[in-house]
C-alpha atoms as a PDB file:
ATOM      1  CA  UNK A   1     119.597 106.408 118.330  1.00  0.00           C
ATOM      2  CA  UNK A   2     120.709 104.632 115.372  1.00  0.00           C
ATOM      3  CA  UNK A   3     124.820 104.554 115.036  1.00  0.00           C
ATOM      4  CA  UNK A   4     125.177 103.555 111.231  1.00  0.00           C
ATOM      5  CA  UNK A   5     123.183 104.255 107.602  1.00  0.00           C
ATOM      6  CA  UNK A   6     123.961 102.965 104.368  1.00  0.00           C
ATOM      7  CA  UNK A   7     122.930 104.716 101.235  1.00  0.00           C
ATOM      8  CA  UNK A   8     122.784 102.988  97.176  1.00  0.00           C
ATOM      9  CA  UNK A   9     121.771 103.744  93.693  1.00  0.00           C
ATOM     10  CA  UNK A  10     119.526 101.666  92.009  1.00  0.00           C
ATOM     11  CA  UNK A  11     117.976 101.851  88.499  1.00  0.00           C
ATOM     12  CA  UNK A  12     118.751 104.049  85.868  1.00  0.00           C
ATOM     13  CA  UNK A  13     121.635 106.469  86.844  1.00  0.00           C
ATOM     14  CA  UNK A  14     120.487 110.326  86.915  1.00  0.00           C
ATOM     15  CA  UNK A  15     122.205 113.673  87.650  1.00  0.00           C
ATOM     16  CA  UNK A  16     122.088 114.710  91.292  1.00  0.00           C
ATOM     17  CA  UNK A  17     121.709 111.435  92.492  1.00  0.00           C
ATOM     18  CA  UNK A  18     125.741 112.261  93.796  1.00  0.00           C
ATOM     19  CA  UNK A  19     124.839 115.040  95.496  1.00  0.00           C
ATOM     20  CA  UNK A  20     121.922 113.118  97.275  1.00  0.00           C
ATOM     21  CA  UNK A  21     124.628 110.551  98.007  1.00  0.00           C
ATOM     22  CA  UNK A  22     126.771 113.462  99.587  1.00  0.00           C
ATOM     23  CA  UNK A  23     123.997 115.148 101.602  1.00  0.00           C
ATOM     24  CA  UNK A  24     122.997 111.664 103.154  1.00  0.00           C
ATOM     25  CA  UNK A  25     126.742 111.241 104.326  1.00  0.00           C
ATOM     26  CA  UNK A  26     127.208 114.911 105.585  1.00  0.00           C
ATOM     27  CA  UNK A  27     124.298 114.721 107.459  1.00  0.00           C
ATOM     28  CA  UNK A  28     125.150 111.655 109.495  1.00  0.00           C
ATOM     29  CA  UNK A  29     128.274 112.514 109.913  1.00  0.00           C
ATOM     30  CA  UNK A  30     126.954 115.711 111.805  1.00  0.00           C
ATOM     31  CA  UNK A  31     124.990 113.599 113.874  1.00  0.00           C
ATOM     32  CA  UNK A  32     127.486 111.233 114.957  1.00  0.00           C
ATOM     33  CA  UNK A  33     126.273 108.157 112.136  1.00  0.00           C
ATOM     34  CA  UNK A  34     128.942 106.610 110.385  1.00  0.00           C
ATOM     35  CA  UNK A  35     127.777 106.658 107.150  1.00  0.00           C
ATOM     36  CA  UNK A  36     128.131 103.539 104.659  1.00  0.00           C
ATOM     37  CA  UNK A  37     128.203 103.551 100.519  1.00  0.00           C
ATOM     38  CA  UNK A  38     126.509 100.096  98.759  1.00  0.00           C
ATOM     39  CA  UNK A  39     128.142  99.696  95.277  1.00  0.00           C
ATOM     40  CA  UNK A  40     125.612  98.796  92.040  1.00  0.00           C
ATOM     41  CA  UNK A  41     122.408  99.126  93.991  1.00  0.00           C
ATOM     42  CA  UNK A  42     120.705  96.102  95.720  1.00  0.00           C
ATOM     43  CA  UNK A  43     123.639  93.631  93.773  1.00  0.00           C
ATOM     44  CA  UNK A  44     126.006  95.309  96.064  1.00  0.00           C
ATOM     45  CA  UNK A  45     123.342  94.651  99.214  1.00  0.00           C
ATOM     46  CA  UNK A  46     124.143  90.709  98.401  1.00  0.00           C
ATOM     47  CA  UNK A  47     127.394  90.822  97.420  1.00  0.00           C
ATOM     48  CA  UNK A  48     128.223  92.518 100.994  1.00  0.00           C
ATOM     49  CA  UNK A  49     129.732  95.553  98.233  1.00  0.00           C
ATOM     50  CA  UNK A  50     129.733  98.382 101.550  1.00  0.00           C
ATOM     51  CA  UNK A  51     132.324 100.400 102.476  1.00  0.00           C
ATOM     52  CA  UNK A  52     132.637 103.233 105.109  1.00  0.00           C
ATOM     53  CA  UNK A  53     133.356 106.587 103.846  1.00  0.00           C
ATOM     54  CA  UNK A  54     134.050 109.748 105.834  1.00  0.00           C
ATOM     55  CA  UNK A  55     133.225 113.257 104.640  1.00  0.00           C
ATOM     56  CA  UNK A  56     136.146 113.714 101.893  1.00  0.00           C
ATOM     57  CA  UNK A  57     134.604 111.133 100.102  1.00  0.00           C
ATOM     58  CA  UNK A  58     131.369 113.450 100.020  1.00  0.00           C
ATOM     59  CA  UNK A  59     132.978 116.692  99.231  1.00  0.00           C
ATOM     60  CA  UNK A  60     134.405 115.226  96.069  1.00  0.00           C
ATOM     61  CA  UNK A  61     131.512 114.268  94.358  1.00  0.00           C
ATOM     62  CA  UNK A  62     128.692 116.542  94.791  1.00  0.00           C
ATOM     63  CA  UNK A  63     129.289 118.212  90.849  1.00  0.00           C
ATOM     64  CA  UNK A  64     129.720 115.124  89.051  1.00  0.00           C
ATOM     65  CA  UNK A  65     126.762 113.211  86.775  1.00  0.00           C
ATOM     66  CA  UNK A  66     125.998 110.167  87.058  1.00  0.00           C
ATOM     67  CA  UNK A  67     126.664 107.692  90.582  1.00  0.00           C
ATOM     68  CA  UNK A  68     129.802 107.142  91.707  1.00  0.00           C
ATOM     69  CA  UNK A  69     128.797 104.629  93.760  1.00  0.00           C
ATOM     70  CA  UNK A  70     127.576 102.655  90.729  1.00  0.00           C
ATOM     71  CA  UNK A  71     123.789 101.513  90.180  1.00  0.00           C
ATOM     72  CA  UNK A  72     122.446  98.076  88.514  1.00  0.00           C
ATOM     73  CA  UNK A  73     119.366  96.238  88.020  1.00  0.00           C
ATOM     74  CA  UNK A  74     118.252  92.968  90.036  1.00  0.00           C
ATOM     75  CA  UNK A  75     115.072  91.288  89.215  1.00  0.00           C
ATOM     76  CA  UNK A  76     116.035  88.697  91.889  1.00  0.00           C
ATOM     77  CA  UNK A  77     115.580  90.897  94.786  1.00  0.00           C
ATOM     78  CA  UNK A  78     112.048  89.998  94.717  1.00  0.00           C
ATOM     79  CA  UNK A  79     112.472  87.002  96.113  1.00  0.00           C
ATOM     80  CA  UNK A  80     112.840  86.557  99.733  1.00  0.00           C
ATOM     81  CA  UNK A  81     115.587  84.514  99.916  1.00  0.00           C
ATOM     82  CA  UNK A  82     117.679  87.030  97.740  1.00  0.00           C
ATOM     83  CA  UNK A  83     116.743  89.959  99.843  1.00  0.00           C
ATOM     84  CA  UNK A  84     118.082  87.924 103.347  1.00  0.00           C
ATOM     85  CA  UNK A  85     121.200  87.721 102.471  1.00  0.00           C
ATOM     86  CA  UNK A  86     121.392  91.625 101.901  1.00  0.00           C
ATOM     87  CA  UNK A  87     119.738  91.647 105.420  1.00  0.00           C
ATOM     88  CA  UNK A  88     122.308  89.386 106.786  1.00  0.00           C
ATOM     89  CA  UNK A  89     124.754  91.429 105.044  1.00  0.00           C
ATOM     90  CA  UNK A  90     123.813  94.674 106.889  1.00  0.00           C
ATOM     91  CA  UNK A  91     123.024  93.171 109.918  1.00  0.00           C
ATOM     92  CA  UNK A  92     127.126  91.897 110.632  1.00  0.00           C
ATOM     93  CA  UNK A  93     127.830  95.057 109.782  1.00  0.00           C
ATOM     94  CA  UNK A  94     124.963  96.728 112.260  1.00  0.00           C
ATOM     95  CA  UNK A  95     123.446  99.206 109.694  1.00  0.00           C
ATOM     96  CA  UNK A  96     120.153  99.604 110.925  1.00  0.00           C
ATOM     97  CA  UNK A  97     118.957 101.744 108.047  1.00  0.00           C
ATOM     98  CA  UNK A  98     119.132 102.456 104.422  1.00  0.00           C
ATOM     99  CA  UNK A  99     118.222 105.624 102.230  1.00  0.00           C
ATOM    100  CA  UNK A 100     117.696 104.072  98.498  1.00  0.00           C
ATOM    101  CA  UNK A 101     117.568 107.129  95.616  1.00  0.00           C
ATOM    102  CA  UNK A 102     115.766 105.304  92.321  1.00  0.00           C
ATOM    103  CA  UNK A 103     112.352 105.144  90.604  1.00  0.00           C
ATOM    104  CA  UNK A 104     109.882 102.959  91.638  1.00  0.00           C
ATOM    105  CA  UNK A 105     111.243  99.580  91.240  1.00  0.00           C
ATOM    106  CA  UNK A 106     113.522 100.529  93.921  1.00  0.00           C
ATOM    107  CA  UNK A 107     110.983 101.579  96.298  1.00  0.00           C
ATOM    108  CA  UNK A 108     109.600  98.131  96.031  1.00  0.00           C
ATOM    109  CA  UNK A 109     112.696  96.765  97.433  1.00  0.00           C
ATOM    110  CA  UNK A 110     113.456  99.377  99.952  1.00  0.00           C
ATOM    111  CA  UNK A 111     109.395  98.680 101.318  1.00  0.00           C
ATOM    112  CA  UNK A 112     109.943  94.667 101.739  1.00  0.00           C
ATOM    113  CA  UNK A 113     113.563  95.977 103.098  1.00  0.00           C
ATOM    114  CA  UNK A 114     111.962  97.561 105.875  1.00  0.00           C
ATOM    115  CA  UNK A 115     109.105  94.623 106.296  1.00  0.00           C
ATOM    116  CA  UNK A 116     112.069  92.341 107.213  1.00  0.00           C
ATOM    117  CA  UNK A 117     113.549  94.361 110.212  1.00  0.00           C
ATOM    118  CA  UNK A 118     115.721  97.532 107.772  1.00  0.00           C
ATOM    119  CA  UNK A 119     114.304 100.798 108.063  1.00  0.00           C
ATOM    120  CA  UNK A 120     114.907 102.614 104.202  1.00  0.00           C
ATOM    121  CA  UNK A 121     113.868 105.471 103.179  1.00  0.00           C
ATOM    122  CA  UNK A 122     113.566 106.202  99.307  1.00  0.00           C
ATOM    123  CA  UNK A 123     114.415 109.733  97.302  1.00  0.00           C
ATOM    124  CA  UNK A 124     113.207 110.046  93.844  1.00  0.00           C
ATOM    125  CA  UNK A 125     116.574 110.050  91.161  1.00  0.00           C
ATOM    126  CA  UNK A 126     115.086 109.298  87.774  1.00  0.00           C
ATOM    127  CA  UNK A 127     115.489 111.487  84.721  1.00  0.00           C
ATOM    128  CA  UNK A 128     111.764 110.993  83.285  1.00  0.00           C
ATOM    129  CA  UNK A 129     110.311 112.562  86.158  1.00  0.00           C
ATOM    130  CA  UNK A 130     107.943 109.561  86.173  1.00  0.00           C
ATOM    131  CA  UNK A 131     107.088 109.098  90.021  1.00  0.00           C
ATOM    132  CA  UNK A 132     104.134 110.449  90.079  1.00  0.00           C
ATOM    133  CA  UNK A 133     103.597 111.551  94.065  1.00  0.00           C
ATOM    134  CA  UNK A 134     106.412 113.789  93.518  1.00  0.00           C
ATOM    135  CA  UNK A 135     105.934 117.068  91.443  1.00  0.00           C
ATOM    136  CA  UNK A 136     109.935 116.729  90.117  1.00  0.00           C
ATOM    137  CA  UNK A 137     112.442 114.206  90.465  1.00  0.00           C
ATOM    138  CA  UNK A 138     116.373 114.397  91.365  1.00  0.00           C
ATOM    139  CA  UNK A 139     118.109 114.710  87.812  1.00  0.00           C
ATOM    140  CA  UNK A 140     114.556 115.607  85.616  1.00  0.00           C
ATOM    141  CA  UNK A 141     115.944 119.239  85.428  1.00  0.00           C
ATOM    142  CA  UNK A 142     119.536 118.209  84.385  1.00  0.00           C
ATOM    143  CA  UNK A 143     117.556 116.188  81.323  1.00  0.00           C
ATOM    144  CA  UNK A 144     115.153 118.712  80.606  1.00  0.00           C
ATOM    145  CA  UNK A 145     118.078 121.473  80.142  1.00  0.00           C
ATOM    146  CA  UNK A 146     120.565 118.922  78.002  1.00  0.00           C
ATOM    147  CA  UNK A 147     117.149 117.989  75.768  1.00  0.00           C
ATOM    148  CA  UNK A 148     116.528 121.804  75.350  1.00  0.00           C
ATOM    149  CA  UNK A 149     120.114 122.708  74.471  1.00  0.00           C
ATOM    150  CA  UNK A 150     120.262 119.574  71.962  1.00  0.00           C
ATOM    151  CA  UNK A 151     116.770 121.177  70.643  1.00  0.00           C
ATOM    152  CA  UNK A 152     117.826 124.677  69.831  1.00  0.00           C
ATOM    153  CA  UNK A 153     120.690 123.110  68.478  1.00  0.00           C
ATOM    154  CA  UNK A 154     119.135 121.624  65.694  1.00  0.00           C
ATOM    155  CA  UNK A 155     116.859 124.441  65.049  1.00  0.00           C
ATOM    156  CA  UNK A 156     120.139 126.194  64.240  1.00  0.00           C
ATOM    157  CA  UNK A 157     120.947 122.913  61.508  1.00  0.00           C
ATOM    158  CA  UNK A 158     117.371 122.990  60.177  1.00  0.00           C
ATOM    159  CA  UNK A 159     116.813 126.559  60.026  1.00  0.00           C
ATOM    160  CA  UNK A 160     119.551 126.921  57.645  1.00  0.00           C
ATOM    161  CA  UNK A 161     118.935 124.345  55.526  1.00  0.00           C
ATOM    162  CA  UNK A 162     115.129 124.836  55.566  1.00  0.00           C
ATOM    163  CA  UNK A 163     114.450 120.910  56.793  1.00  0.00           C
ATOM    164  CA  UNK A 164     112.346 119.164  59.239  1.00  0.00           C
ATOM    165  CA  UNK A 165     113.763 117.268  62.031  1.00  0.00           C
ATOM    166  CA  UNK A 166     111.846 114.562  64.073  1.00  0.00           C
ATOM    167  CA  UNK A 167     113.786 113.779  67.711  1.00  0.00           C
ATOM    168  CA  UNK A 168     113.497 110.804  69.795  1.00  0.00           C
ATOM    169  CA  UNK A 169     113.385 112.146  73.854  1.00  0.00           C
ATOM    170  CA  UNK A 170     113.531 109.744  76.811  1.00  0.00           C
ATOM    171  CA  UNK A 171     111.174 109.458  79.193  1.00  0.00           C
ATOM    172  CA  UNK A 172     110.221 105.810  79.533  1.00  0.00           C
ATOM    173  CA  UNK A 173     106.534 106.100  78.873  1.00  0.00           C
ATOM    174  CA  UNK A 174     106.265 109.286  80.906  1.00  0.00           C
ATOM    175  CA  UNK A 175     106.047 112.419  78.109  1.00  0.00           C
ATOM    176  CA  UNK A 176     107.082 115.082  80.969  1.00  0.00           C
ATOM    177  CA  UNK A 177     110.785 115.869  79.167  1.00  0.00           C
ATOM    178  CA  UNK A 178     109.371 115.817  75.565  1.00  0.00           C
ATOM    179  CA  UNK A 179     106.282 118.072  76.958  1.00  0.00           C
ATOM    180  CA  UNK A 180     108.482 120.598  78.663  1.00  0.00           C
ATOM    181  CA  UNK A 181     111.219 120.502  76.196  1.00  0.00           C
ATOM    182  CA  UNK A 182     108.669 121.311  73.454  1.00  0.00           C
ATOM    183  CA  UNK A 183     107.227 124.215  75.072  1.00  0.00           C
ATOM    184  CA  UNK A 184     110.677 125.337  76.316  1.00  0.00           C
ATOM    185  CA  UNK A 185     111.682 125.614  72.633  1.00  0.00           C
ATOM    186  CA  UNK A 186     109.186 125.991  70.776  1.00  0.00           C
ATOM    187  CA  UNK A 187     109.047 122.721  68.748  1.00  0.00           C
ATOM    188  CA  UNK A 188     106.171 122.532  66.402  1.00  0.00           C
ATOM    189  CA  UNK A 189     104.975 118.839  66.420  1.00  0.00           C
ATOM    190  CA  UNK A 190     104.875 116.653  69.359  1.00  0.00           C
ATOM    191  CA  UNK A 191     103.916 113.645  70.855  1.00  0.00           C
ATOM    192  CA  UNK A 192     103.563 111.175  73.792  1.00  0.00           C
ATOM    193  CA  UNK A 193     102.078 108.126  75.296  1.00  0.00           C
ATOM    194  CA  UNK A 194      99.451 110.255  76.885  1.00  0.00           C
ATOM    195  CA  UNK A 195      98.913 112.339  74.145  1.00  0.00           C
ATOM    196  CA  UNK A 196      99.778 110.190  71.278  1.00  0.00           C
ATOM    197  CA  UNK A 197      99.634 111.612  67.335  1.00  0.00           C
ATOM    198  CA  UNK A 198      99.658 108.743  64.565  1.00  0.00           C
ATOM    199  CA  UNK A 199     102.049 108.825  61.754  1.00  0.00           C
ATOM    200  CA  UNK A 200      99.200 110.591  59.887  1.00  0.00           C
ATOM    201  CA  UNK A 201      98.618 113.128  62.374  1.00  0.00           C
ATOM    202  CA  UNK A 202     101.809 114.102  62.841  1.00  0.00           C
ATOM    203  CA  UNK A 203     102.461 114.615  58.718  1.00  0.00           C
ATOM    204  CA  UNK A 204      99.137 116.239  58.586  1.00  0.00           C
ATOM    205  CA  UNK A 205     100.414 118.903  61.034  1.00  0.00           C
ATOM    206  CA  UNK A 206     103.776 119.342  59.373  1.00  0.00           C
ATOM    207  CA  UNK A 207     101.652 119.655  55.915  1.00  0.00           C
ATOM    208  CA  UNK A 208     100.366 122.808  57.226  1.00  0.00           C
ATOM    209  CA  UNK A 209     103.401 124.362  58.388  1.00  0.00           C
ATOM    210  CA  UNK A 210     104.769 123.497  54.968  1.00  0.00           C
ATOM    211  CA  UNK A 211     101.431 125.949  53.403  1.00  0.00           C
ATOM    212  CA  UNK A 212     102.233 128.517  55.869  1.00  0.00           C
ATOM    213  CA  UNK A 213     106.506 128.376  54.749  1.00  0.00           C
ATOM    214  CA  UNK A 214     107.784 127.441  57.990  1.00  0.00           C
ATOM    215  CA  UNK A 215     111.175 127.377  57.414  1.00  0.00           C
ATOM    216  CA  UNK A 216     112.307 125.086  59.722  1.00  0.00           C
ATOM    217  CA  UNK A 217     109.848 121.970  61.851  1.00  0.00           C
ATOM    218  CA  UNK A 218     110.731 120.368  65.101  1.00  0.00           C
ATOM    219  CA  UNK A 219     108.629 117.412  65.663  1.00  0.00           C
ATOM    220  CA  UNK A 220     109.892 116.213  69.201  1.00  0.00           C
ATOM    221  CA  UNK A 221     108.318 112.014  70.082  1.00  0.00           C
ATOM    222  CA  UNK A 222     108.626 110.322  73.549  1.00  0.00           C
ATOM    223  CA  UNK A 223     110.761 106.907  73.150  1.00  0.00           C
ATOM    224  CA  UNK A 224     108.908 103.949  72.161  1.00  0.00           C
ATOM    225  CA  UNK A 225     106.287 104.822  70.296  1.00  0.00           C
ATOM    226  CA  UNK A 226     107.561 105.316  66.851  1.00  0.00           C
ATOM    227  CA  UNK A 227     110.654 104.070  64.300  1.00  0.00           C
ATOM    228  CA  UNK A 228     111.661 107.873  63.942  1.00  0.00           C
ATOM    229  CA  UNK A 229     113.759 106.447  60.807  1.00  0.00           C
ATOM    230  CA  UNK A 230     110.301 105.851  58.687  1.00  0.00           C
ATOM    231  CA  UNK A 231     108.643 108.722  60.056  1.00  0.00           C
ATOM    232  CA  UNK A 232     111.360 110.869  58.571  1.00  0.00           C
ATOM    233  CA  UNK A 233     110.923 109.868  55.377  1.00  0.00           C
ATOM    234  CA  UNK A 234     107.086 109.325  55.353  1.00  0.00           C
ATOM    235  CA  UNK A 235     106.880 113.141  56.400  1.00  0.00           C
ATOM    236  CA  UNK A 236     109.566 113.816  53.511  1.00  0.00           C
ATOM    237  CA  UNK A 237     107.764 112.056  50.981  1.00  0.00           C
ATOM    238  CA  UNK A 238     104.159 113.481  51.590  1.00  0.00           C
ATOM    239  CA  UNK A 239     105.403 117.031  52.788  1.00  0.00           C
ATOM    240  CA  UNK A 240     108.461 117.976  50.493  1.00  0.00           C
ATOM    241  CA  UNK A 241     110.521 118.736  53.783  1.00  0.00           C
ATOM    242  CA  UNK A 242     113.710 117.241  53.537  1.00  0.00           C
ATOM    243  CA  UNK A 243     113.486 115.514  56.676  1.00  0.00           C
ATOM    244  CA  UNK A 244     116.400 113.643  59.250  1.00  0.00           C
ATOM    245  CA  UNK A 245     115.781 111.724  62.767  1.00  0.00           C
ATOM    246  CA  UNK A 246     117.514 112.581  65.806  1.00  0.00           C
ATOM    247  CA  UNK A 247     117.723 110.072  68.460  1.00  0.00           C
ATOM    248  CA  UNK A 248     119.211 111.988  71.704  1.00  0.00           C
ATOM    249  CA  UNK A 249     119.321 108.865  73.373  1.00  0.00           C
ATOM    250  CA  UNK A 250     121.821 108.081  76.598  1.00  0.00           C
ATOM    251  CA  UNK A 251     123.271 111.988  76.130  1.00  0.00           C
ATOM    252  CA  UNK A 252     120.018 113.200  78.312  1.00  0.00           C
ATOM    253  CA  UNK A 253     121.328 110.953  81.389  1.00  0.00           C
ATOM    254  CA  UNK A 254     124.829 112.537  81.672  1.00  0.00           C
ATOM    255  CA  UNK A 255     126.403 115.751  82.586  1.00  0.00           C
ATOM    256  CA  UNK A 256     126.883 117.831  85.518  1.00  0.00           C
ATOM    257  CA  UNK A 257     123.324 117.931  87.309  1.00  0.00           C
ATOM    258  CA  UNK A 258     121.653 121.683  87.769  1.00  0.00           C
ATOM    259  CA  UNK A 259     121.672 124.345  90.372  1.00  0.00           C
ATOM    260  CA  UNK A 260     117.694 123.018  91.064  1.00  0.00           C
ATOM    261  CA  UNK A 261     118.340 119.108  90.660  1.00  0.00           C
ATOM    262  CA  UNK A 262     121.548 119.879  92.921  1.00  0.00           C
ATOM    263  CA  UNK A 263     119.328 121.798  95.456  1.00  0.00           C
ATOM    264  CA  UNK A 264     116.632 119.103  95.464  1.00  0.00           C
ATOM    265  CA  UNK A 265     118.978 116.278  96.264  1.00  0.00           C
ATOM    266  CA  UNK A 266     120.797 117.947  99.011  1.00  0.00           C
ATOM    267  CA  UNK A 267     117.531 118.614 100.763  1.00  0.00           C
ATOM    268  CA  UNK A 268     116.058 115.247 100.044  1.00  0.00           C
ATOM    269  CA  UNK A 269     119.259 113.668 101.508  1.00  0.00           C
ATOM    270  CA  UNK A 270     118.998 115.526 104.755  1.00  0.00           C
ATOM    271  CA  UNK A 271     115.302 115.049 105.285  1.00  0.00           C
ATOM    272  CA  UNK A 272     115.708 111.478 104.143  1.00  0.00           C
ATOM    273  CA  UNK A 273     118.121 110.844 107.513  1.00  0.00           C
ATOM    274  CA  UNK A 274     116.322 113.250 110.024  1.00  0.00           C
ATOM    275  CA  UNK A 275     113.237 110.651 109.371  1.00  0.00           C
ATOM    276  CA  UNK A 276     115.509 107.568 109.792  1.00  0.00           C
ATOM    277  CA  UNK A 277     116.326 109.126 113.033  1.00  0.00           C
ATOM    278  CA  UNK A 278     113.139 109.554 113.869  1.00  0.00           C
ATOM    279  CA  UNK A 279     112.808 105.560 113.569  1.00  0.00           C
ATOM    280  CA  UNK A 280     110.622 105.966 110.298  1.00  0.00           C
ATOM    281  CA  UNK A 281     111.134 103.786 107.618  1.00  0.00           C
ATOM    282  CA  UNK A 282     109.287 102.551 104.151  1.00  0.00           C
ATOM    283  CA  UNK A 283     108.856 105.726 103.225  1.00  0.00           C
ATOM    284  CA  UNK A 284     109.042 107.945 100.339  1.00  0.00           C
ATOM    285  CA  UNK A 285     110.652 111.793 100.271  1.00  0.00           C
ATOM    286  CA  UNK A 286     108.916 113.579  97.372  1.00  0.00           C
ATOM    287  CA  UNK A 287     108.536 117.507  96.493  1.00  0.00           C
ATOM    288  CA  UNK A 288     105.025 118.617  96.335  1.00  0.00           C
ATOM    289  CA  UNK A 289     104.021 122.149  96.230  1.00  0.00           C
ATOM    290  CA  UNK A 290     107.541 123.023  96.504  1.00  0.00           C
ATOM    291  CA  UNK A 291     107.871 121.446  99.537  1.00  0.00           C
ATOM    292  CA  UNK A 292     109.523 118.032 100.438  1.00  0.00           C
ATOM    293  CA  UNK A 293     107.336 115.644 102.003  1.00  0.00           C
ATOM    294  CA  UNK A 294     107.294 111.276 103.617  1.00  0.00           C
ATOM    295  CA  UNK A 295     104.664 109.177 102.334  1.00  0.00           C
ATOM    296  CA  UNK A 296     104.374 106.139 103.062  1.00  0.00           C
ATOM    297  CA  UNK A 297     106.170 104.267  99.853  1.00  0.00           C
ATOM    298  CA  UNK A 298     103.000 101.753  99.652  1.00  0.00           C
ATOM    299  CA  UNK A 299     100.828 104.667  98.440  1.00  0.00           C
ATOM    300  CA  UNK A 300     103.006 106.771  96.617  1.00  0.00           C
ATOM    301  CA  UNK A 301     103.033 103.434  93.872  1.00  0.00           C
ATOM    302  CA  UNK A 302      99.175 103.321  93.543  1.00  0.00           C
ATOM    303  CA  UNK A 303      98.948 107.533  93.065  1.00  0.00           C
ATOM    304  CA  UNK A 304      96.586 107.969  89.850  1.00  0.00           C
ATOM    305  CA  UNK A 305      99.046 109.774  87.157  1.00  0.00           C
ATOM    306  CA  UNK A 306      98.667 113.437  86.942  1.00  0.00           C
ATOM    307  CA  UNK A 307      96.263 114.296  83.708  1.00  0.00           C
ATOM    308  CA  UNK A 308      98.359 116.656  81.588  1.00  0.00           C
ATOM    309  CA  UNK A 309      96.269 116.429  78.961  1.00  0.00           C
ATOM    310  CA  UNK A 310      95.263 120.293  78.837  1.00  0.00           C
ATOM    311  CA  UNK A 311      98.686 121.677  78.724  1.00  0.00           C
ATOM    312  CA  UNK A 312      99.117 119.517  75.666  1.00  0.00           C
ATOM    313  CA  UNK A 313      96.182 120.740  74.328  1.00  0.00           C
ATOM    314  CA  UNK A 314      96.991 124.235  74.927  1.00  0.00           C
ATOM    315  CA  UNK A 315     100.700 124.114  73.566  1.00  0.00           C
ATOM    316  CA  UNK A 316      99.146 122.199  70.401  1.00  0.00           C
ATOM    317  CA  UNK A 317      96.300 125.615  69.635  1.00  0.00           C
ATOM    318  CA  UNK A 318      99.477 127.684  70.029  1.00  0.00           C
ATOM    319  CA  UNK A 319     101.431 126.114  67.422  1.00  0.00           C
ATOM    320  CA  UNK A 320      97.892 125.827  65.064  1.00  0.00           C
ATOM    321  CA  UNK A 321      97.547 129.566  65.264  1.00  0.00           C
ATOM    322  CA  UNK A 322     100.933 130.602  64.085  1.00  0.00           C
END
């Protein structure tokens, strides 16, 4: 029976990632494991940044956005000789095991983690829903809903004043919040990595809405994949929309995560320490088929991406045929 687990944040902070941080701690407390918090991630691993908290510390943050226990990034932890001293680290304090919440990158560590003697166990907290061997991630539904709100709030703007808006989503080379946000409100135009539009595409689809006297356009992009500046005025000077760029930008990380990203967390963090109990480790918790399920963390990284390509398609003949 294992007497203490640690818990960190790595990568890019999400919403719900708190509550997984609160349902790891609950649930060792009720099983007689003194629960430890790691501050910024794996920098806090080597910087011996743990601290014991006890179960007020967990009722007080379930609500909030973001991680309270802070998150940061740390190429270094590659290297062997960086990831001993987090070892060493835990070991003088005898935690014997580690849940990690992050995206990928953090799996890596937590896998090599539990190579060299640390059983961890990793829950998926990313906003661009871009782990691919779990259906949705802790803090994608938080995202999705601020992205929507932001949406048909500018539809309100552009409606008015007859105008064309293109908006800049997140998602970090996954299109999953600019697909779902699109059909969620209805936006006209969009496009991804995996379903990418050129600059002439695009225009050419807003030139038709302009014949058909759409009042108002949405065209909704993925990050990274265009200057939205210059597309706004390329599709104003060849449509005769007067046309603005929207970049939502860090907005879609913050705020108070969801009833469902809430939900998902709490159960991730409970299943995450029954399999640490269990004396599992280097494994992965992920939702699929609405139910949560431990893969080993190995495979879960070399999953083929999910082809999405015919909801795209099928959003795309919508908008066409109106």
């Amino acid at each position: 029976m294992i007497k203490k687990i640690g818990v960190l944040t790595s990568g890019g902070d999400a919403p719900g990632m708190n509550a997984a941080v609160a349902a790891v701690i609950k649930t060792a407390i009720s099983k007689n494991i003194e629960p430890y918090i790691v501050r910024d991630g794996y920098k806090g691993l080597i910087n011996n940044w743990i601290e014991k908290v006890d179960i007020n510390f967990a009722s007080n943050i379930i609500s909030k956005g973001g991680t309270v226990i802070g998150s940061a990034r740390l190429p270094e932890f590659k290297e062997e000789s960086v990831r001993q001293k987090a070892v060493d680290n835990l070991n003088s304090l005898g935690i014997e095991a580690l849940v990690v919440i992050g995206g990928d990158g953090s799996y890596q560590g937590a896998e090599k983690l539990t190579k060299m003697g640390i059983n961890c166990i990793g829950l998926p907290g990313t906003i661009d829903n871009d782990i691919v061997s779990s259906d949705y991630t802790i803090g994608f539904d938080t995202a999705l809903n601020t992205v929507i709100d932001s949406l048909d709030k500018i539809r309100d703007t552009i409606q008015s004043h007859n105008r064309c808006m293109v908006v800049e989503i997140m998602g970090n080379g996954c299109g999953d919040l600019t697909l779902y946000a699109a059909t969620g409100t209805g936006a006209e135009v969009f496009s991804t990595k995996e379903s990418y539009l050129t600059e002439d595409e695009i225009i050419n689809q807003v030139k038709e809405l302009k014949i058909k006297n759409k009042r108002s356009v949405i065209v909704a992009v993925a990050e990274k994949n265009y200057d939205v500046n210059e597309l706004a005025s390329k599709i104003e000077k060849e449509t005769g929309y007067e046309t603005r760029a929207t970049v939502l930008g860090h907005i879609q990380r913050g705020g108070n995560p969801t009833g469902m990203d809430r939900y998902l967390a709490v159960k991730a963090g409970i299943f995450a320490v029954e399999q640490l109990i269990a004396g599992k480790g280097g494994l992965y918790i992920g939702m699929s088929n609405n139910e949560l399920v431990a893969r080993d963390i190995d495979s879960t990284l070399n999953m083929p991406k999910i082809d999405k390509s015919q909801e795209y398609q099928k959003l795309r003949d919508i908008n066409k045929a109106v």
